[in-house]
Protein backbone atom coordinates (compact mmCIF):
# COMPACT_ATOMS: atom_id res chain seq x y z
CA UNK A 1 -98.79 14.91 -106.47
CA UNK A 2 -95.31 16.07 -106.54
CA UNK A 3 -93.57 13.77 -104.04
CA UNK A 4 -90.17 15.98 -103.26
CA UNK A 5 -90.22 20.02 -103.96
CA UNK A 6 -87.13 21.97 -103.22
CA UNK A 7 -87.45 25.73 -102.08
CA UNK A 8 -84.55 27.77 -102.10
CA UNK A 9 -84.98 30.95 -99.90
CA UNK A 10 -86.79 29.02 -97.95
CA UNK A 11 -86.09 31.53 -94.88
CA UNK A 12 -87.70 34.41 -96.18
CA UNK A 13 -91.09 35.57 -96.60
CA UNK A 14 -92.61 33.95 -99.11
CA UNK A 15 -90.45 30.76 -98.59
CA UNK A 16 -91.68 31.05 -95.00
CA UNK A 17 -95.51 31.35 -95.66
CA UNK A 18 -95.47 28.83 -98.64
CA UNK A 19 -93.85 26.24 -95.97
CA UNK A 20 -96.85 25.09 -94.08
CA UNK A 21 -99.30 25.67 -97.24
CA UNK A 22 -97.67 23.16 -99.88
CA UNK A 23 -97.11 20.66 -97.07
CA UNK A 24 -99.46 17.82 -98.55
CA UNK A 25 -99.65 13.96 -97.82
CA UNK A 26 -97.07 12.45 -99.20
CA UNK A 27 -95.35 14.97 -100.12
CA UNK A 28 -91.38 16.34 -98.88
CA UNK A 29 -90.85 20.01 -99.00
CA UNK A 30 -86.68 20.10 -99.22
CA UNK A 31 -85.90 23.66 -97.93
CA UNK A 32 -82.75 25.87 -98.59
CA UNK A 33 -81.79 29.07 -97.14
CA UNK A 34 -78.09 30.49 -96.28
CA UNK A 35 -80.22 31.69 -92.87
CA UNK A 36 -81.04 29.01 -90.03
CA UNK A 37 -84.41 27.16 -90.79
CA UNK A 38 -86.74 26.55 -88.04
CA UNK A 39 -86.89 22.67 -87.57
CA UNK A 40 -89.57 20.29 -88.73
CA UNK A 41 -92.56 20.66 -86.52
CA UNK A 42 -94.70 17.48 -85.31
CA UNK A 43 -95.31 15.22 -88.55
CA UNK A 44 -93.99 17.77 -90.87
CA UNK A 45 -92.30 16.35 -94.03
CA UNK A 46 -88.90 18.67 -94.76
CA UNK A 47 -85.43 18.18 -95.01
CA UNK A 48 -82.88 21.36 -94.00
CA UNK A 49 -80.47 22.75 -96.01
CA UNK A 50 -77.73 25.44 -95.23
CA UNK A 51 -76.21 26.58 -97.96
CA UNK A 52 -76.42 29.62 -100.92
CA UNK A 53 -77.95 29.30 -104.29
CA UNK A 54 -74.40 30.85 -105.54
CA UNK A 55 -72.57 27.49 -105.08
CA UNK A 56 -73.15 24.62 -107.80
CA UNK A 57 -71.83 22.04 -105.53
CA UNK A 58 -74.37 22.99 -102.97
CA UNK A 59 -77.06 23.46 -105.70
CA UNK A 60 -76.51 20.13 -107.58
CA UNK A 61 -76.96 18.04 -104.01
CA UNK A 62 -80.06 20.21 -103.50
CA UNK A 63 -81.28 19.17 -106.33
CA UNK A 64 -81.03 15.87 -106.62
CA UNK A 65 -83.92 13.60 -106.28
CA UNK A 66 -86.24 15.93 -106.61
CA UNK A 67 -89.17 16.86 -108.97
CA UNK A 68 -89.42 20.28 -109.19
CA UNK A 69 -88.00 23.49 -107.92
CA UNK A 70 -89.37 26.75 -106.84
CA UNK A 71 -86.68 29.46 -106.66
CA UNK A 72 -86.97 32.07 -104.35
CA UNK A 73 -83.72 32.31 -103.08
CA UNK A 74 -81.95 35.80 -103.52
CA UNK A 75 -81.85 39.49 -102.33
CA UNK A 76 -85.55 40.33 -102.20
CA UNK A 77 -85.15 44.57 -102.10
CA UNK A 78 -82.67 47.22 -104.23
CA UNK A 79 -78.76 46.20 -103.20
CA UNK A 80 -75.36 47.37 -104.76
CA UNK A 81 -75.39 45.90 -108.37
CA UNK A 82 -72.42 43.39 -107.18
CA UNK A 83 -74.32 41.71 -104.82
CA UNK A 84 -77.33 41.38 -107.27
CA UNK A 85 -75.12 40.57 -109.65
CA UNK A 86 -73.78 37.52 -107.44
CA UNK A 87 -76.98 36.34 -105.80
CA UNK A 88 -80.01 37.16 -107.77
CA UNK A 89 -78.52 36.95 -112.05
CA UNK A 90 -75.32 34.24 -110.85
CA UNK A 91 -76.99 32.41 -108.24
CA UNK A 92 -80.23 31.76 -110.48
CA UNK A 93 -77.72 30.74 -113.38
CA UNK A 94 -76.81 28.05 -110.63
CA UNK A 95 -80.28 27.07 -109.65
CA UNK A 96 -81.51 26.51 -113.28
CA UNK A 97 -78.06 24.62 -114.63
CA UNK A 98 -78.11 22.72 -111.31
CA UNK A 99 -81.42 21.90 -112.10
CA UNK A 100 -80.94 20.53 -115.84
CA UNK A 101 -77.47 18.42 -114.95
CA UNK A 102 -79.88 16.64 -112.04
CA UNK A 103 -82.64 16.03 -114.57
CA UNK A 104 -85.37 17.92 -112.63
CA UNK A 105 -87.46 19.14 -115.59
CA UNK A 106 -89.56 21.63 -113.78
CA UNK A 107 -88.57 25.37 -112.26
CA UNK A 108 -91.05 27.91 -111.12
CA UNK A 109 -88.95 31.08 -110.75
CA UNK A 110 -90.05 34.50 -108.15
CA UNK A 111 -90.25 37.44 -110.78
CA UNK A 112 -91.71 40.64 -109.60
CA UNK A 113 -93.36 43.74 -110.69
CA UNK A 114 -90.18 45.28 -110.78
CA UNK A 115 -89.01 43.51 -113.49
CA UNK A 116 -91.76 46.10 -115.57
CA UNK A 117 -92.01 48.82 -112.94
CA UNK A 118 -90.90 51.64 -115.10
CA UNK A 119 -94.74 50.59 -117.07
CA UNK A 120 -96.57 53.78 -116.82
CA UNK A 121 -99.78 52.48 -115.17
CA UNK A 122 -103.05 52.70 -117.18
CA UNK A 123 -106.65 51.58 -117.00
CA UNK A 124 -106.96 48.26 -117.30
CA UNK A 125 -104.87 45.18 -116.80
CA UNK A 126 -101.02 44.79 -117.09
CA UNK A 127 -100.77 42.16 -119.95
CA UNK A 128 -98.80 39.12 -118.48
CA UNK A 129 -95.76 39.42 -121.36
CA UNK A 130 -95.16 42.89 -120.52
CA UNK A 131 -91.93 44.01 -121.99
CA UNK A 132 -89.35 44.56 -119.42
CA UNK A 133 -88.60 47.77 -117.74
CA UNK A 134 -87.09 47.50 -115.02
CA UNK A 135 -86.74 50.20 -112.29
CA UNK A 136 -83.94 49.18 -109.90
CA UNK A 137 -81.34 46.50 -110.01
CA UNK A 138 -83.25 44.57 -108.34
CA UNK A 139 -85.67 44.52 -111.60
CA UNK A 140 -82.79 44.24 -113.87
CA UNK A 141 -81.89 40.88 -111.82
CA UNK A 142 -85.71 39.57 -112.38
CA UNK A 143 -85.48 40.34 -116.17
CA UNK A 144 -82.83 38.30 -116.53
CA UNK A 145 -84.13 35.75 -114.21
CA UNK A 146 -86.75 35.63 -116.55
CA UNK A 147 -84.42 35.46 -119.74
CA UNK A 148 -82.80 32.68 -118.23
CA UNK A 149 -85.36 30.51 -117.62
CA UNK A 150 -86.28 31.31 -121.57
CA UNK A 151 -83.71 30.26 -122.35
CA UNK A 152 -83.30 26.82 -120.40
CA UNK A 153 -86.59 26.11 -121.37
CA UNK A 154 -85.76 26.60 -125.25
CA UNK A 155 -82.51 25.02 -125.61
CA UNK A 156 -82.97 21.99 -122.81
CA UNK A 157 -86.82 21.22 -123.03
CA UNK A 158 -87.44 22.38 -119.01
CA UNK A 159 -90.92 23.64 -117.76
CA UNK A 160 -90.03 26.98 -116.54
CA UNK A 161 -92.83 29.12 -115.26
CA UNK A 162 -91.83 32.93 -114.21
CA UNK A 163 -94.39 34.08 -111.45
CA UNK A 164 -94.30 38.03 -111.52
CA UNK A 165 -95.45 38.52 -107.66
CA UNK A 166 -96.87 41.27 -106.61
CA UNK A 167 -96.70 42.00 -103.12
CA UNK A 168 -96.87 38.60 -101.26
CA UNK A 169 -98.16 39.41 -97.23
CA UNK A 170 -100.42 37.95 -94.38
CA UNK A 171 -102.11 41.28 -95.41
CA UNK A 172 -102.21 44.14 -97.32
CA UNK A 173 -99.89 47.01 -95.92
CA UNK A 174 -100.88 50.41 -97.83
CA UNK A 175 -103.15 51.38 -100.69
CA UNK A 176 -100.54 50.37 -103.38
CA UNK A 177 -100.62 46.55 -101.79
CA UNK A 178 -104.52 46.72 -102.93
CA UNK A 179 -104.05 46.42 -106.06
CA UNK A 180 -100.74 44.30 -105.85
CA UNK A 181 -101.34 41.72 -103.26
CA UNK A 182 -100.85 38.01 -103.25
CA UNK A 183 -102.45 36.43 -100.24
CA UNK A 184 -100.68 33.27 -99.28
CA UNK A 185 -103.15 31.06 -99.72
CA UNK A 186 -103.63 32.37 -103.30
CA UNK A 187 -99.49 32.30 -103.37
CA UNK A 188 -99.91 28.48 -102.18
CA UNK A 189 -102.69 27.51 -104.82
CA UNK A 190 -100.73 29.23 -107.89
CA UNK A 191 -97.53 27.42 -106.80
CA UNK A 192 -99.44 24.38 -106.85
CA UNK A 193 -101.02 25.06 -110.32
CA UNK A 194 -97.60 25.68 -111.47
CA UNK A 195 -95.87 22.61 -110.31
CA UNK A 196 -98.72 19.68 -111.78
CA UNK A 197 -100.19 21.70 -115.11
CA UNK A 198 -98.60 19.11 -117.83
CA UNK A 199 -95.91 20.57 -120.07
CA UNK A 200 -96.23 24.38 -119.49
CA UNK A 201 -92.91 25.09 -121.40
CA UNK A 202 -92.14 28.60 -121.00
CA UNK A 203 -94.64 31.06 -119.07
CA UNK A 204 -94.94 34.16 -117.25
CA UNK A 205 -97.45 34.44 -115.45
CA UNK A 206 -98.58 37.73 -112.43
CA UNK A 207 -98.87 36.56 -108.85
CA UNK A 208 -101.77 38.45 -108.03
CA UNK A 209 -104.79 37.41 -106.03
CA UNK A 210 -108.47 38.32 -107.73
CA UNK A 211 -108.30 41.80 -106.19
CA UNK A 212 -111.03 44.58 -106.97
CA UNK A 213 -108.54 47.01 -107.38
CA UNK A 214 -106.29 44.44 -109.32
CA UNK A 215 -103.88 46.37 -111.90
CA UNK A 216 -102.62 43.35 -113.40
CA UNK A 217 -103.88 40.09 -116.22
CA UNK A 218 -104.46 36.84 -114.46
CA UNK A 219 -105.25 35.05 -118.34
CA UNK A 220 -102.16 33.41 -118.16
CA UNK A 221 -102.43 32.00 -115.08
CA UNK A 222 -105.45 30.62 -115.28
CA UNK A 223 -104.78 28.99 -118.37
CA UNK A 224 -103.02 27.22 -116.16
CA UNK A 225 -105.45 26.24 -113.50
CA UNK A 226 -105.15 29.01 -110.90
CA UNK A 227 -109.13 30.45 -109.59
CA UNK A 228 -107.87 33.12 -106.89
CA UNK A 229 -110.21 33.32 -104.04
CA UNK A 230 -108.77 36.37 -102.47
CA UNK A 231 -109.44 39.95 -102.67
CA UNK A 232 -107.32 42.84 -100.66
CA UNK A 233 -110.35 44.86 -100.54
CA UNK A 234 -111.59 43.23 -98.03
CA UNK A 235 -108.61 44.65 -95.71
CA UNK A 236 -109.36 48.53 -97.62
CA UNK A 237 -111.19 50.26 -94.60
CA UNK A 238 -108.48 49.16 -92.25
CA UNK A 239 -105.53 49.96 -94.79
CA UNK A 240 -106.74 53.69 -95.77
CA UNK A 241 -107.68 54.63 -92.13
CA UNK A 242 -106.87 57.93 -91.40
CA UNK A 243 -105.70 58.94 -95.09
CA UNK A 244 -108.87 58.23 -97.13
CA UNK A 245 -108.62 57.06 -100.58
CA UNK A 246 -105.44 57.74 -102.72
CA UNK A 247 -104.61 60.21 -104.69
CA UNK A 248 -104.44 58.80 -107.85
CA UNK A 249 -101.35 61.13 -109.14
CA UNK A 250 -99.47 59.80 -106.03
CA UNK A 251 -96.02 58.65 -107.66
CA UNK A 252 -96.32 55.28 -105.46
CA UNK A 253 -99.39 54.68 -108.28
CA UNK A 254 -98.37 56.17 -111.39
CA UNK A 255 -96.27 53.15 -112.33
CA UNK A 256 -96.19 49.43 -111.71
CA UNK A 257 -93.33 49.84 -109.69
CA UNK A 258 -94.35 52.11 -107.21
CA UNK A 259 -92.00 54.16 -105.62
CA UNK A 260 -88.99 51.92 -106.78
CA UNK A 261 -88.81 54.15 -109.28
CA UNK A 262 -87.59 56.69 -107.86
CA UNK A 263 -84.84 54.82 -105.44
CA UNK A 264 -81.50 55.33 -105.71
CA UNK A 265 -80.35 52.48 -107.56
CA UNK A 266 -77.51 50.17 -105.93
CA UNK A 267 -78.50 51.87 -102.41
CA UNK A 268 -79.66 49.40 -99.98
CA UNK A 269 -83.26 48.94 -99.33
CA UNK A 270 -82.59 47.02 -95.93
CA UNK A 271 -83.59 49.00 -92.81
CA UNK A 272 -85.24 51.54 -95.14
């Protein structure tokens, strides 16, 4: 059992439904966010943070004492390239060299889809080492999220493990999520895989539950432990109510990254 986890982004929505699901005895789930943190509820473990994954001062306290981090601080949709510049490429810079000069060994770091959306989609699975392709920004920041964590894991010996999520909900929200959804308990039992498996080195890895529509490889993850149990096709009637199955020369499903592809890049995403 890991005894003390940090979680940057803690606020957001991942970091939010990953809270209650890694809680385990024995266990301390250290939580970040630059956003206000709900407090610990009745014999929940966690210690609050304030602060932004930008700052090595802030970072290096965060991590101190612990044994592993999971990174999912950062902007989660398309922004202006200075603020993913800042947050997502600088701030997980920080996270990872915080990480090494406080001796915590192991990172799991939130990729995405996006970081290979411009991948034409094609019958068959998505092969986890998919060369990058980015379609916004936002995908440019995961690629070199990923390239980072190469190389900390090459030149300092760290256990870095890149999760490429998919689409990471309570539920499934339209046809696309069917074949892209991570259900949270899934999200919680990957995490989990990827913080004990002994001496991963450097992986990446899609964060996909076992879906029926699934467009994506889960070999790599479960060479690593992780038996999804979930499947967004049992949420299909109620998604394509009212529109019937998709077309499947819909632009949203021609490409791995959906509809991303086709944003404006740098314009913000938020309120869209």
């Amino acid at each position: 059992m890991t005894e003390r986890i940090l979680i940057t982004g803690a606020a957001g929505t991942v970091g939010t439904l990953m809270r209650p699901r890694l809680a385990a005895p024995g266990r301390t789930l250290r939580l970040l966010d630059i956003a206000e943190l709900p407090p610990a509820g009745p014999d929940e473990r966690v210690e609050l943070l304030r602060g932004s994954v930008t700052d090595m001062a802030t970072m290096e306290a965060a991590c101190a004492g612990v044994d592993a981090v999971i990174h999912l601080g950062g902007h989660s949709m398309e922004e202006p390239w200075e603020k993913t510049l800042d947050v997502n490429i600088n701030g997980s810079h920080t996270v990872l060299e915080a990480a090494r000069r406080q001796g915590v060994s192991r990172v799991v770091l939130a990729s995405s889809n996006h970081a290979v959306g411009f991948t034409r989609r094609a019958d068959g699975e998505a092969g986890d080492y998919l060369f990058p392709r980015p379609d916004t920004y936002y995908g440019v920041s995961k690629v070199a999220l990923e390239a980072l964590g190469s190389l900390f894991a090459d030149r300092f010996g760290m256990d870095v493990i890149c999760v490429r999520i998919g689409a990471c909900f309570e539920r499934p929200r339209d046809a696309r999520m069917l074949s892209t959804w991570l259900s949270p308990d899934d999200g919680a039992r990957l995490f989990e895989v990827c913080l004990r498996t002994p001496a991963p080195g450097f992986r990446v890895i899609w964060g996909v539950s076992n879906n029926t529509r699934r467009w994506f490889s889960l070999d790599e993850a479960r060479t690593l432990g992780f038996e999804p149990v979930d499947d967004a096709e049992a949420y299909a009637a109620e998604v394509l109510a009212g529109t019937g199955e998709p077309d499947p020369d819909d632009p949203a499903l021609s490409h791995l990254g959906g509809t991303w592809c086709t944003w404006e890049l740098g314009a913000s995403m938020k309120g869209a």
